[in-house]
N, C-alpha and C. Protein backbone atom coordinates (compact mmCIF):
# COMPACT_ATOMS: atom_id res chain seq x y z
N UNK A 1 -25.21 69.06 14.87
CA UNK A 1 -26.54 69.26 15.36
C UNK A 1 -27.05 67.98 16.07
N UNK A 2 -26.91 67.00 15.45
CA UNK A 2 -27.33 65.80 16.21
C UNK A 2 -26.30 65.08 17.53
N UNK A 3 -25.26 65.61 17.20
CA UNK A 3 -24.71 65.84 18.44
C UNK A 3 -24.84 66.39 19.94
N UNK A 4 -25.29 67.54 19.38
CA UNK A 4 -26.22 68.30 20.82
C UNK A 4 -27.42 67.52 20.75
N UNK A 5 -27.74 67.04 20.06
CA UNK A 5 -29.32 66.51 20.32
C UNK A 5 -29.05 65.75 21.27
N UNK A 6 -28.06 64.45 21.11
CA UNK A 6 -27.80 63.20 22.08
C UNK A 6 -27.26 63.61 23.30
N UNK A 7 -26.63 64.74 23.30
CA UNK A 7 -25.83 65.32 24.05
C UNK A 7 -26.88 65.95 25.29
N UNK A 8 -28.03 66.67 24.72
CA UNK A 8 -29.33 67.09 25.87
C UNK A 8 -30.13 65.85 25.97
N UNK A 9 -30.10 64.92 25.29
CA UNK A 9 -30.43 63.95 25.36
C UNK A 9 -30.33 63.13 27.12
N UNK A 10 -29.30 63.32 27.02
CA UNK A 10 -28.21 62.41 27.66
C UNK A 10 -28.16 63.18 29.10
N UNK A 11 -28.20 64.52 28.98
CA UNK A 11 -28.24 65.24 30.51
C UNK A 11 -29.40 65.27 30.81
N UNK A 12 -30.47 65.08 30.10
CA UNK A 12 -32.23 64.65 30.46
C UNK A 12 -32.44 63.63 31.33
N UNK A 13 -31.86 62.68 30.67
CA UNK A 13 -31.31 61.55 31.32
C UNK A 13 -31.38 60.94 32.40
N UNK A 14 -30.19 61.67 32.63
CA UNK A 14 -28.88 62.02 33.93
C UNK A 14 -29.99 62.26 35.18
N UNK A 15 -31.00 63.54 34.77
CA UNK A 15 -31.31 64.16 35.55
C UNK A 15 -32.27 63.66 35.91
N UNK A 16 -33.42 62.40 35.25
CA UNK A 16 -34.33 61.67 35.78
C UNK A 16 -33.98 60.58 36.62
N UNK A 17 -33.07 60.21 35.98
CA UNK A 17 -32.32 59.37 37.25
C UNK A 17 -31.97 59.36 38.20
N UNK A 18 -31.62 61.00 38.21
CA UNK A 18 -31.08 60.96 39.55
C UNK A 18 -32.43 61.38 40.49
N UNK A 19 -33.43 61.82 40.04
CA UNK A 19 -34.50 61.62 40.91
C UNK A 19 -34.70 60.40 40.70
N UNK A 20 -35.25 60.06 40.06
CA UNK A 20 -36.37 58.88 40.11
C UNK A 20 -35.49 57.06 40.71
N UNK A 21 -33.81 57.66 40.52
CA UNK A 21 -32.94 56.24 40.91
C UNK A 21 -33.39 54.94 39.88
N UNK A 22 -33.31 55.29 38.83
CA UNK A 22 -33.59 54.31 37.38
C UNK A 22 -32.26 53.79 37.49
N UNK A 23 -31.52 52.53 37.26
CA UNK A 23 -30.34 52.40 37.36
C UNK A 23 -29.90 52.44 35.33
N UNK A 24 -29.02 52.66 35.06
CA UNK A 24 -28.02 53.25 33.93
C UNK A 24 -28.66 51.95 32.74
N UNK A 25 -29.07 52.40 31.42
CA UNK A 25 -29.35 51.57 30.84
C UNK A 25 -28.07 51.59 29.49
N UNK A 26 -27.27 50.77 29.47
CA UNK A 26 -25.85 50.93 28.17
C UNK A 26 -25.97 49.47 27.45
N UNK A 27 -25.57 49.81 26.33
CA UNK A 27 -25.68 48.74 25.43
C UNK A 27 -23.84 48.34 25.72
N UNK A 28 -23.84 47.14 26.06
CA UNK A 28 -22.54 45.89 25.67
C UNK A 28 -22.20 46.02 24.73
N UNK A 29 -20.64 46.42 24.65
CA UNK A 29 -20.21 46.24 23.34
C UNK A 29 -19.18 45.22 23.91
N UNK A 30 -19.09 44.33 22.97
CA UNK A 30 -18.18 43.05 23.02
C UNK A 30 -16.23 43.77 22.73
N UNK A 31 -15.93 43.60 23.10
CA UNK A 31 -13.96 43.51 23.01
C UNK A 31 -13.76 42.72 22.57
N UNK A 32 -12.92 43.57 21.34
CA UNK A 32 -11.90 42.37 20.37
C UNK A 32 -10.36 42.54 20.79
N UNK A 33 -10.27 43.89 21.35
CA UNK A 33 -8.65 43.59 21.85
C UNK A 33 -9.00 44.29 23.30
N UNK A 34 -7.82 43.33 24.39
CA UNK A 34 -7.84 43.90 25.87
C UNK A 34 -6.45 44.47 25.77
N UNK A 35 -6.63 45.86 26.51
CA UNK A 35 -5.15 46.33 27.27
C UNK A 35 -4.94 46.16 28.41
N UNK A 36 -3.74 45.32 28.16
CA UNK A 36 -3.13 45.05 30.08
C UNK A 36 -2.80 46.16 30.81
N UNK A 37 -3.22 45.56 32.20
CA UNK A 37 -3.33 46.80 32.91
C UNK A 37 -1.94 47.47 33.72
N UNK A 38 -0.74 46.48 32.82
CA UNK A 38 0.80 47.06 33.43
C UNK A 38 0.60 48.27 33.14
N UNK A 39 1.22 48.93 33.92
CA UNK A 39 1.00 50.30 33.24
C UNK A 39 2.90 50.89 33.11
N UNK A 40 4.05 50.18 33.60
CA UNK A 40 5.08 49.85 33.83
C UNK A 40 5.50 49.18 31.65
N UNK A 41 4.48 48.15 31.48
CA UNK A 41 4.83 47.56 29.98
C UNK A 41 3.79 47.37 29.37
N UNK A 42 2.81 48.28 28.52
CA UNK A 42 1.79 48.30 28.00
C UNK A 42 1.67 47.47 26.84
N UNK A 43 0.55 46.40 27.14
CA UNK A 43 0.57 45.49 25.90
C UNK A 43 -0.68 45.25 25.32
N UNK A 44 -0.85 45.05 24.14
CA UNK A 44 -1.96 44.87 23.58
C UNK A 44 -2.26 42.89 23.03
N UNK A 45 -2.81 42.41 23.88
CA UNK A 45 -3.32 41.32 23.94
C UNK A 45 -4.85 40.63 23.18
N UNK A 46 -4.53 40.20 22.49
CA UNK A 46 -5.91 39.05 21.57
C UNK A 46 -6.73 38.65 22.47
N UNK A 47 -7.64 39.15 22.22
CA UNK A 47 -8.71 37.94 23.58
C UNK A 47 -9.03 37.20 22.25
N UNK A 48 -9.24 36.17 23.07
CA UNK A 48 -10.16 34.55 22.17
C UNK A 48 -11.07 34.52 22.74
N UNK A 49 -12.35 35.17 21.96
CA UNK A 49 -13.80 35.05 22.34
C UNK A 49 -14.00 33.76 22.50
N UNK A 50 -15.33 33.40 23.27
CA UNK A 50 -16.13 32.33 23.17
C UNK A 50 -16.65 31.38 22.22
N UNK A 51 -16.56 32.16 21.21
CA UNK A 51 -17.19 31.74 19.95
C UNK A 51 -15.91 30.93 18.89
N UNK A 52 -14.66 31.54 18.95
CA UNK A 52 -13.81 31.20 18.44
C UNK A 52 -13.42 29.37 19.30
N UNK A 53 -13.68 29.40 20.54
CA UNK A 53 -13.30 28.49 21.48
C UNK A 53 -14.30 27.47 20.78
N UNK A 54 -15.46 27.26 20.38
CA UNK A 54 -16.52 26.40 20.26
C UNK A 54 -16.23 26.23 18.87
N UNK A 55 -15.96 26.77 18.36
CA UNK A 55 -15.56 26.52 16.76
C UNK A 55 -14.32 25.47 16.67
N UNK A 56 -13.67 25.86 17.13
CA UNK A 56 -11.60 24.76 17.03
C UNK A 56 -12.50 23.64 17.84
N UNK A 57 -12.83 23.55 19.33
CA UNK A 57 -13.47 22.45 19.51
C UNK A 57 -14.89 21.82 18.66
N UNK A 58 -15.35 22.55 18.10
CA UNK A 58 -16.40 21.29 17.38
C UNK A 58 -15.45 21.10 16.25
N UNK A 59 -14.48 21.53 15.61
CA UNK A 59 -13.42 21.26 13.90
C UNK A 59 -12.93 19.74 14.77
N UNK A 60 -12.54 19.98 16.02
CA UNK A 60 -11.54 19.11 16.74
C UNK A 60 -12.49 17.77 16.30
N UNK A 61 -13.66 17.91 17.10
CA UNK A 61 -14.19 16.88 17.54
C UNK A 61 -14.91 15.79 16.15
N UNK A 62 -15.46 16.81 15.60
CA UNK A 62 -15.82 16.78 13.87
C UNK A 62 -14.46 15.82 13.37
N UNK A 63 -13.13 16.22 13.53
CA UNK A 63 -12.20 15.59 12.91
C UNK A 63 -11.86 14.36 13.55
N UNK A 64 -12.10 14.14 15.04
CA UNK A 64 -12.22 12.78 15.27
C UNK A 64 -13.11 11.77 14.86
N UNK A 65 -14.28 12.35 15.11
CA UNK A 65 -15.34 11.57 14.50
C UNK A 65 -15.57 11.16 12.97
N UNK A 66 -14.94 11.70 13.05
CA UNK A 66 -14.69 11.50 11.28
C UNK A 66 -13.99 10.32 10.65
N UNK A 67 -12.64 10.50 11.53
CA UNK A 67 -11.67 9.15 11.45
C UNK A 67 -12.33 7.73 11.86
N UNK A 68 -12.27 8.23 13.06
CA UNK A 68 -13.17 7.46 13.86
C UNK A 68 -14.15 6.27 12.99
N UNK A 69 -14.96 7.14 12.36
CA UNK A 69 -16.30 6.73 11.01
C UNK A 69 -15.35 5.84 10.05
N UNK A 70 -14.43 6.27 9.48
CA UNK A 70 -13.74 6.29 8.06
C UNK A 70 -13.22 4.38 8.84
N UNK A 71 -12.52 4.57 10.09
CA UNK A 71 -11.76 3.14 10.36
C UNK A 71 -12.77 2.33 10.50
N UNK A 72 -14.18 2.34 10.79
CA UNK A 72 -15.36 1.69 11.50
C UNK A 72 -15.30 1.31 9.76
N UNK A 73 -15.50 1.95 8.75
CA UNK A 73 -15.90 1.64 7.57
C UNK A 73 -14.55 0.75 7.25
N UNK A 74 -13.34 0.86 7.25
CA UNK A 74 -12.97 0.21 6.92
C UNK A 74 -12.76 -1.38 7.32
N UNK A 75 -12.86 -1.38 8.71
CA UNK A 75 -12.71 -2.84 9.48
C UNK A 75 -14.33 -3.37 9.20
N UNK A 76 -15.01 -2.65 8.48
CA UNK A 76 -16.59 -3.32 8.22
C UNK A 76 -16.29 -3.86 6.94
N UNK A 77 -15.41 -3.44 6.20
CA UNK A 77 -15.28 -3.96 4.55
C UNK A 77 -13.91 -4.79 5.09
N UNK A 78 -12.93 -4.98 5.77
CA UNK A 78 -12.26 -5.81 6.15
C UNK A 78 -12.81 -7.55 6.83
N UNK A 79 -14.15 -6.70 7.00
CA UNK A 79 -14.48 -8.50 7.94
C UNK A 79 -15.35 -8.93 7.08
N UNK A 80 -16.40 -7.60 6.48
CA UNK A 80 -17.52 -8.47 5.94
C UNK A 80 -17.25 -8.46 4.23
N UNK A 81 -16.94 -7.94 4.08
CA UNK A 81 -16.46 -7.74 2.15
C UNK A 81 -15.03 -8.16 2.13
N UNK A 82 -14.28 -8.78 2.38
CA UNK A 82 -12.98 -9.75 2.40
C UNK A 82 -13.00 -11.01 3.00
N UNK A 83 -14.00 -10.62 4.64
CA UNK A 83 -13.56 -11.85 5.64
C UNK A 83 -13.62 -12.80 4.93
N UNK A 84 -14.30 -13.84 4.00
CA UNK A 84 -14.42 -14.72 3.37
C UNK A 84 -12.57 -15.10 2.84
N UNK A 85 -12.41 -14.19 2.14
CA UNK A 85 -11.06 -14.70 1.34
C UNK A 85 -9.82 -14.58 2.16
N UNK A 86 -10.20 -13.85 3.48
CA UNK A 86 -8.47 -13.54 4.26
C UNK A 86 -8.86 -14.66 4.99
N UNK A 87 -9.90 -15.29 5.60
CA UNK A 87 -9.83 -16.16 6.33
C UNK A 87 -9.46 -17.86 5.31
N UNK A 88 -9.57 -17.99 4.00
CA UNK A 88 -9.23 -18.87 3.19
C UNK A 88 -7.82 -18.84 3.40
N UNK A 89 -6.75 -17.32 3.05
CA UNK A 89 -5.86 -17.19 2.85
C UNK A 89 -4.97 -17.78 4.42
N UNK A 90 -5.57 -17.29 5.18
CA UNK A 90 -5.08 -17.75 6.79
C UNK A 90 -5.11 -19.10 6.77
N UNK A 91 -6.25 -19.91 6.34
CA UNK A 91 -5.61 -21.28 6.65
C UNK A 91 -4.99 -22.31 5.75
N UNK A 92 -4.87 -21.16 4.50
CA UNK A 92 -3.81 -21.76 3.95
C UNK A 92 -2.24 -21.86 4.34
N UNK A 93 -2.18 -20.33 5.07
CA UNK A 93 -0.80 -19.91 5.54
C UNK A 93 -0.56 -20.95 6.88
N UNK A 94 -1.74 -21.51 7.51
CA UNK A 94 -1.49 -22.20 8.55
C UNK A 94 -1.60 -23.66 8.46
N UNK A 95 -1.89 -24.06 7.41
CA UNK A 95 -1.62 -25.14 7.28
C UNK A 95 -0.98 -26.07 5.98
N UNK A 96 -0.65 -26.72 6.30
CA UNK A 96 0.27 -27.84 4.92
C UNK A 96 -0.01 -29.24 4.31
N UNK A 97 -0.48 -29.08 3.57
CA UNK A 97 -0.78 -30.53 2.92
C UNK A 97 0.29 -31.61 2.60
N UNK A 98 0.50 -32.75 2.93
CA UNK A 98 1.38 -33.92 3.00
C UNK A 98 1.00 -34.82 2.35
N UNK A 99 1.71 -35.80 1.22
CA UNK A 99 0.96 -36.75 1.17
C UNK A 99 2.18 -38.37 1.63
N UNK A 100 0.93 -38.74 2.43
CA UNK A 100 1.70 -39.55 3.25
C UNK A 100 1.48 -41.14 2.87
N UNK A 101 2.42 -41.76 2.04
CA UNK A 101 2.34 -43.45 2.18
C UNK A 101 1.90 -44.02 3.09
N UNK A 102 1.09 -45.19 3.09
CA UNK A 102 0.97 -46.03 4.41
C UNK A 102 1.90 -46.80 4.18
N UNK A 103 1.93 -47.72 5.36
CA UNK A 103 2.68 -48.67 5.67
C UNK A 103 1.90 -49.66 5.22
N UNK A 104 3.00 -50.60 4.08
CA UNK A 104 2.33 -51.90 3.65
C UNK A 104 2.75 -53.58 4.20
N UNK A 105 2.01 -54.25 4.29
CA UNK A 105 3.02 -55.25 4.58
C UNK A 105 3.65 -56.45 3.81
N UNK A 106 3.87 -57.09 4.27
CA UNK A 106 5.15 -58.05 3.25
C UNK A 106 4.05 -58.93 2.63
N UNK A 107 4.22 -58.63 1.63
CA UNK A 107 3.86 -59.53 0.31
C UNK A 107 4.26 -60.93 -0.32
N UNK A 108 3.46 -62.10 0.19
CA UNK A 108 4.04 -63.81 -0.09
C UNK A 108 3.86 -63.97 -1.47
N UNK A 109 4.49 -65.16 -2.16
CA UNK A 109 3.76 -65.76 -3.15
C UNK A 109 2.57 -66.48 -2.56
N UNK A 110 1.90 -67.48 -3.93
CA UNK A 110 0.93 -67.88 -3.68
C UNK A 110 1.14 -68.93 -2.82
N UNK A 111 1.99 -69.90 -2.30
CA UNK A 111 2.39 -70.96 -1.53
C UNK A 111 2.44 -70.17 0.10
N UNK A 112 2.50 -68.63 0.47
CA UNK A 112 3.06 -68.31 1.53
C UNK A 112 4.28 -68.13 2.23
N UNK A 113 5.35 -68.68 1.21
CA UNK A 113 6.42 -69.15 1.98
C UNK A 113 7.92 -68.03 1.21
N UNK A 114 7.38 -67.93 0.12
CA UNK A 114 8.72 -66.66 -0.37
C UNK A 114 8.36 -65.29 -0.09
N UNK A 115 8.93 -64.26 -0.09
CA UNK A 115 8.58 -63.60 0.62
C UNK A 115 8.93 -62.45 -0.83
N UNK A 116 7.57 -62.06 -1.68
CA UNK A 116 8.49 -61.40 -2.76
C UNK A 116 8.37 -59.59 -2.66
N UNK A 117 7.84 -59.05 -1.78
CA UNK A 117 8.31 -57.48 -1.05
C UNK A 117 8.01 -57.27 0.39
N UNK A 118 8.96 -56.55 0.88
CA UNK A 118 8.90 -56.27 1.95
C UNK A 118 8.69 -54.60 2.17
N UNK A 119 7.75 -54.26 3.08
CA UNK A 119 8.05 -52.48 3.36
C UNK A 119 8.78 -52.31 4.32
N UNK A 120 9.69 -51.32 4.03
CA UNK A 120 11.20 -50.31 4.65
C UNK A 120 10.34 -49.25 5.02
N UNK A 121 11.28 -48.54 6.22
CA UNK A 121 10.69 -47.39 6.46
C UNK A 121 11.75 -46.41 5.77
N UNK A 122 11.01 -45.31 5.11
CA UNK A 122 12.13 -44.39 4.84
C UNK A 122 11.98 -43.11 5.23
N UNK A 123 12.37 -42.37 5.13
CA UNK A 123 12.79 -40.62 5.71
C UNK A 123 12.67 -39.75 4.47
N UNK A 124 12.18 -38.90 5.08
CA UNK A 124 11.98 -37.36 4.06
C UNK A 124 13.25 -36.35 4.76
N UNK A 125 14.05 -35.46 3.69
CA UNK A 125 15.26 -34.94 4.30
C UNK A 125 14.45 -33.55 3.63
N UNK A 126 14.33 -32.53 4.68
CA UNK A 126 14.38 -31.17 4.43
C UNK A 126 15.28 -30.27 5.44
N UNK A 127 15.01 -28.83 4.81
CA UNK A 127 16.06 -27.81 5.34
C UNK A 127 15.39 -26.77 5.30
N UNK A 128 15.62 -25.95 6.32
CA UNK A 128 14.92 -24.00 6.51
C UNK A 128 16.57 -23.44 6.28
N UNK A 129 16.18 -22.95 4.70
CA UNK A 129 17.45 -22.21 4.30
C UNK A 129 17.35 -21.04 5.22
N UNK A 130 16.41 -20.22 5.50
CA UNK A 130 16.49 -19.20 6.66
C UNK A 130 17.64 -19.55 8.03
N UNK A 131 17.50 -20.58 8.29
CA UNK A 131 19.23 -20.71 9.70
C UNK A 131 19.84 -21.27 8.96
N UNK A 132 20.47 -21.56 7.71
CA UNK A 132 21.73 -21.68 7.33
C UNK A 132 22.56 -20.74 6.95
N UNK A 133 23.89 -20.16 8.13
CA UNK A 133 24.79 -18.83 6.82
C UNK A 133 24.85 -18.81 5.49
N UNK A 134 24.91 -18.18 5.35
CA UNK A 134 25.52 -17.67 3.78
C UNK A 134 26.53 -18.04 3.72
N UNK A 135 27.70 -18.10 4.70
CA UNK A 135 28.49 -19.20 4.54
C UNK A 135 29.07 -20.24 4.71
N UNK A 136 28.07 -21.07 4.77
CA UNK A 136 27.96 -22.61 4.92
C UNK A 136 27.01 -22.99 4.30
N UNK A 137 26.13 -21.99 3.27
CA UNK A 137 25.38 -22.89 2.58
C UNK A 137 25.79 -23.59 1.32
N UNK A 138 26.80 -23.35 0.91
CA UNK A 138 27.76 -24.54 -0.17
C UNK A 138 28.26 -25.28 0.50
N UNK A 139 28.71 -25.92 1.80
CA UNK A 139 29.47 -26.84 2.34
C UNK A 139 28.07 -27.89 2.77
N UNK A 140 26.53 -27.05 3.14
CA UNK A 140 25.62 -27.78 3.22
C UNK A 140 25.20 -28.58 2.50
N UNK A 141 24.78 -28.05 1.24
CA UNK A 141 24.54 -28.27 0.08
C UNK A 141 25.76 -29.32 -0.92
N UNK A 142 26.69 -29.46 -0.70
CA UNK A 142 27.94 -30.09 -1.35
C UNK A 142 27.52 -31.39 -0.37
N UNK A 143 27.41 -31.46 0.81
CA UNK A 143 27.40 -32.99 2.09
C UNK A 143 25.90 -33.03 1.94
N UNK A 144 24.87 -32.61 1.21
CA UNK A 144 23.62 -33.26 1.43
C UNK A 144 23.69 -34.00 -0.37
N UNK A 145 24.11 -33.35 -0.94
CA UNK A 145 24.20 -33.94 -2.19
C UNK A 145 24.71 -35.24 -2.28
N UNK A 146 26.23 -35.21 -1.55
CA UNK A 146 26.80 -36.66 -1.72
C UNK A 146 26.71 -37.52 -0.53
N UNK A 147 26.18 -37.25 0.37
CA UNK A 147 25.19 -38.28 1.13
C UNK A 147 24.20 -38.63 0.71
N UNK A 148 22.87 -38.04 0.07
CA UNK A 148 21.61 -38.36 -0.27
C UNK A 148 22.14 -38.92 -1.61
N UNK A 149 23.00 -38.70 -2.62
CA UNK A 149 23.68 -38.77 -4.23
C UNK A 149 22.34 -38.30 -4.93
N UNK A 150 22.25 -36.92 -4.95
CA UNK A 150 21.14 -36.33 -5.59
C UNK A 150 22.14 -35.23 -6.27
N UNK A 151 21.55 -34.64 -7.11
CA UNK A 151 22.32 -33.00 -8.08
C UNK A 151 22.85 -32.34 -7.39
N UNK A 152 23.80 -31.65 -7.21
CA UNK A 152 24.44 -31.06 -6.50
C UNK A 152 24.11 -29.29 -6.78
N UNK A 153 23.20 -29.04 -8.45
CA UNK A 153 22.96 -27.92 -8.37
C UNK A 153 21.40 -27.74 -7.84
N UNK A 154 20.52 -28.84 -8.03
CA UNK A 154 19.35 -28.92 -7.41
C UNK A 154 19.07 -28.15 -6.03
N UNK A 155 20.25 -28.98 -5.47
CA UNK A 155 20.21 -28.87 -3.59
C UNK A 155 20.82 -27.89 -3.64
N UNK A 156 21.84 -27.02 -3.87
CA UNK A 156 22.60 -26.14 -4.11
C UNK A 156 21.30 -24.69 -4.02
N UNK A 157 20.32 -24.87 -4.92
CA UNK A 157 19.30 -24.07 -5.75
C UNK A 157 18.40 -23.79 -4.08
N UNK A 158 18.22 -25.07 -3.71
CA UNK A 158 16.80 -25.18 -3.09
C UNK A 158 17.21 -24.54 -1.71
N UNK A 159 18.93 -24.86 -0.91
CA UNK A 159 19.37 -24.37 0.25
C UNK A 159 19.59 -23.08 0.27
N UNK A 160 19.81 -22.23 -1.49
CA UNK A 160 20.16 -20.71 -1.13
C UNK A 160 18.56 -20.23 -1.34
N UNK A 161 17.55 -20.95 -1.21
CA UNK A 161 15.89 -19.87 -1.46
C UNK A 161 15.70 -18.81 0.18
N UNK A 162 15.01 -18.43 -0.13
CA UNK A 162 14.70 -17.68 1.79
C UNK A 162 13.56 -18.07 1.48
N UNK A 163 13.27 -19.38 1.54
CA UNK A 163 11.77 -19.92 2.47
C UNK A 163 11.75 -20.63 3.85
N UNK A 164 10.83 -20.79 4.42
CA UNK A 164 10.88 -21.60 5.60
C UNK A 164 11.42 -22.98 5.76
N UNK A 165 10.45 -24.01 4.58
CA UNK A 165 11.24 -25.49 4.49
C UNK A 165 10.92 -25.93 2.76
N UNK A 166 12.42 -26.07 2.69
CA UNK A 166 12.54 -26.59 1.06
C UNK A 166 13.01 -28.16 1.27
N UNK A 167 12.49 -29.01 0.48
CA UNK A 167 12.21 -30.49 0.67
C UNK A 167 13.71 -30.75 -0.23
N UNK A 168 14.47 -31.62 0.41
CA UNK A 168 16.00 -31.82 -0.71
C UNK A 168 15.66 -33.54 -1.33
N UNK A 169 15.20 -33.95 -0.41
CA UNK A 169 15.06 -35.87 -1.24
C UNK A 169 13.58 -36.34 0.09
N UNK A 170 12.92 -37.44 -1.12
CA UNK A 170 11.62 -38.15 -0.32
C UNK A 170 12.22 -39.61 -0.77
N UNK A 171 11.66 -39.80 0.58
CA UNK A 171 11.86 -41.73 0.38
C UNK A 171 13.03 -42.08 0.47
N UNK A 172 14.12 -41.41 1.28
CA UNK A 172 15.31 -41.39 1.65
C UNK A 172 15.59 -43.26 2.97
N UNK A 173 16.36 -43.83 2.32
CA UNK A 173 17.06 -44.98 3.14
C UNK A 173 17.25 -44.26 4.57
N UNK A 174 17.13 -45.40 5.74
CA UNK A 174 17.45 -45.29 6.87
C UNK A 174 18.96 -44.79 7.08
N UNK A 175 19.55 -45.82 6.68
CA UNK A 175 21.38 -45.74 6.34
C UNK A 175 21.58 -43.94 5.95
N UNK A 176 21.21 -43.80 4.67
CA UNK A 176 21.79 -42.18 4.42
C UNK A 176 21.56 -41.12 5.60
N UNK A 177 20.37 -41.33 6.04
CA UNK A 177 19.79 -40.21 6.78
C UNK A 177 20.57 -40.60 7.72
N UNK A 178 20.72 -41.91 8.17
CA UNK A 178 21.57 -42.07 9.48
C UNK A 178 23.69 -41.50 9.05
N UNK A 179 23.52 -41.25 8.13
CA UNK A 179 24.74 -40.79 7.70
C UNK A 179 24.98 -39.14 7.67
N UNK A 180 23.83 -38.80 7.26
CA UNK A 180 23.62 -37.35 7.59
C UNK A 180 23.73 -36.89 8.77
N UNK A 181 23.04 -37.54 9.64
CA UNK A 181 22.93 -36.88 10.92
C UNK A 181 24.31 -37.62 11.71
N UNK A 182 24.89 -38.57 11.67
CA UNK A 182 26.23 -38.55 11.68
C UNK A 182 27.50 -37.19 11.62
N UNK A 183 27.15 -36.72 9.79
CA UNK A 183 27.56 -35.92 9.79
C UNK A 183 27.20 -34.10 10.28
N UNK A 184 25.75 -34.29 10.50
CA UNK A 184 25.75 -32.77 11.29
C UNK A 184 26.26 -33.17 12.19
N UNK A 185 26.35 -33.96 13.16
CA UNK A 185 26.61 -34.40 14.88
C UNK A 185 28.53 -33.77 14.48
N UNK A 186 29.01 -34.41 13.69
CA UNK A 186 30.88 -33.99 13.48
C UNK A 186 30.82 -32.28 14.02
N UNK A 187 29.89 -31.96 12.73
CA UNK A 187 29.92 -30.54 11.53
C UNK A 187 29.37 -29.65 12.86
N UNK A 188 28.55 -29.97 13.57
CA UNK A 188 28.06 -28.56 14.11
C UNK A 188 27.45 -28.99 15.36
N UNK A 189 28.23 -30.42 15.80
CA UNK A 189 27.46 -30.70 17.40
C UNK A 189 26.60 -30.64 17.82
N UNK A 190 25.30 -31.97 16.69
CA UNK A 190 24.04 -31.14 16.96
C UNK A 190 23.78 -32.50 18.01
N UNK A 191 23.09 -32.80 18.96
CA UNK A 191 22.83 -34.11 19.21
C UNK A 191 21.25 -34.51 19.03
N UNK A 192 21.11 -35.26 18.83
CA UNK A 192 19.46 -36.29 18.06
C UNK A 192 19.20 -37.07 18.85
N UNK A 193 19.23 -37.32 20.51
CA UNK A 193 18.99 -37.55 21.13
C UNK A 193 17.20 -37.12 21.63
């Protein structure tokens, strides 16, 4: 029954329109699926509304900004809630404390004329076990021992560490050191020139 209703409805319509030239009033209905118009290979195709498009791009953009936020927070607690202690730690890593003898000079008796100490200059002998092989660091270690005449397991200890510079003897004679480097000049053609 309400079928014919819409149905005379609808040729009522028709028929004012076509006098009166009202143009067609239809409600939009939105498409969730399109059929291609092969008519050869009929396919049924997804449209991606508009709405779906604005959604993945604001998730997208939402998820950059997000990171984005999260690294800003972290390089803010990196400079201002650490900077204090990484920048302590940096110039510790960059720099080295020494402690360095002066040079004294020769010491008279009370007359001026004996002469009861004199200052020598002497040499500090270190090594970066990092460029010595693995195998040559017992032949190193064996010729720094009995040139400097220090422990042989000491130096032995200190040439196999992996640090940058391990200290083997302080206050080392001119003569030894000049014996050392003697012997690298044989051992491995270094020249000290």
């Amino acid at each position: 029954m309400r079928k014919k209703f819409k149905q005379n409805q609808m040729k009522q319509m028709e028929k004012l329109q076509k006098e009166v030239d009202i143009p067609k009033i239809r409600k939009k209905k939105r498409r969730k699926w399109k059929i291609s118009r092969d008519k050869k290979h009929p396919k049924v195709d997804k449209k991606i509304g508009d709405i779906t498009r604005k959604k993945v791009l604001r998730f997208i953009m939402l998820a950059v900004f997000g990171v984005l936020f999260l690294l800003l927070v972290r390089i803010g607690y990196i400079q201002f809630g650490k900077g204090v202690e990484y920048a302590g730690m940096a110039i510790d890593q960059q720099s080295m404390k020494r402690k360095i003898s002066p040079k004294r000079g020769t010491i008279y008796d009370a007359t001026g004329k004996e002469v009861l100490a004199v200052s020598s200059s002497v040499e500090m002998v270190t090594v970066n076990p990092t460029n010595i092989a693995k195998e040559n660091k017992e032949k190193v270690a064996r010729a720094l021992s009995e040139i400097l005449e220090v422990d042989y397991e000491k130096v032995a200890k200190r040439v196999g560490k992996h640090s940058s510079i391990e200290t083997i003897a302080k206050k080392v004679e001119k003569d030894k050191t000049n014996r050392l480097r003697e012997w690298m000049r044989r051992k491995w053609h270094y020249d000290w020139n």
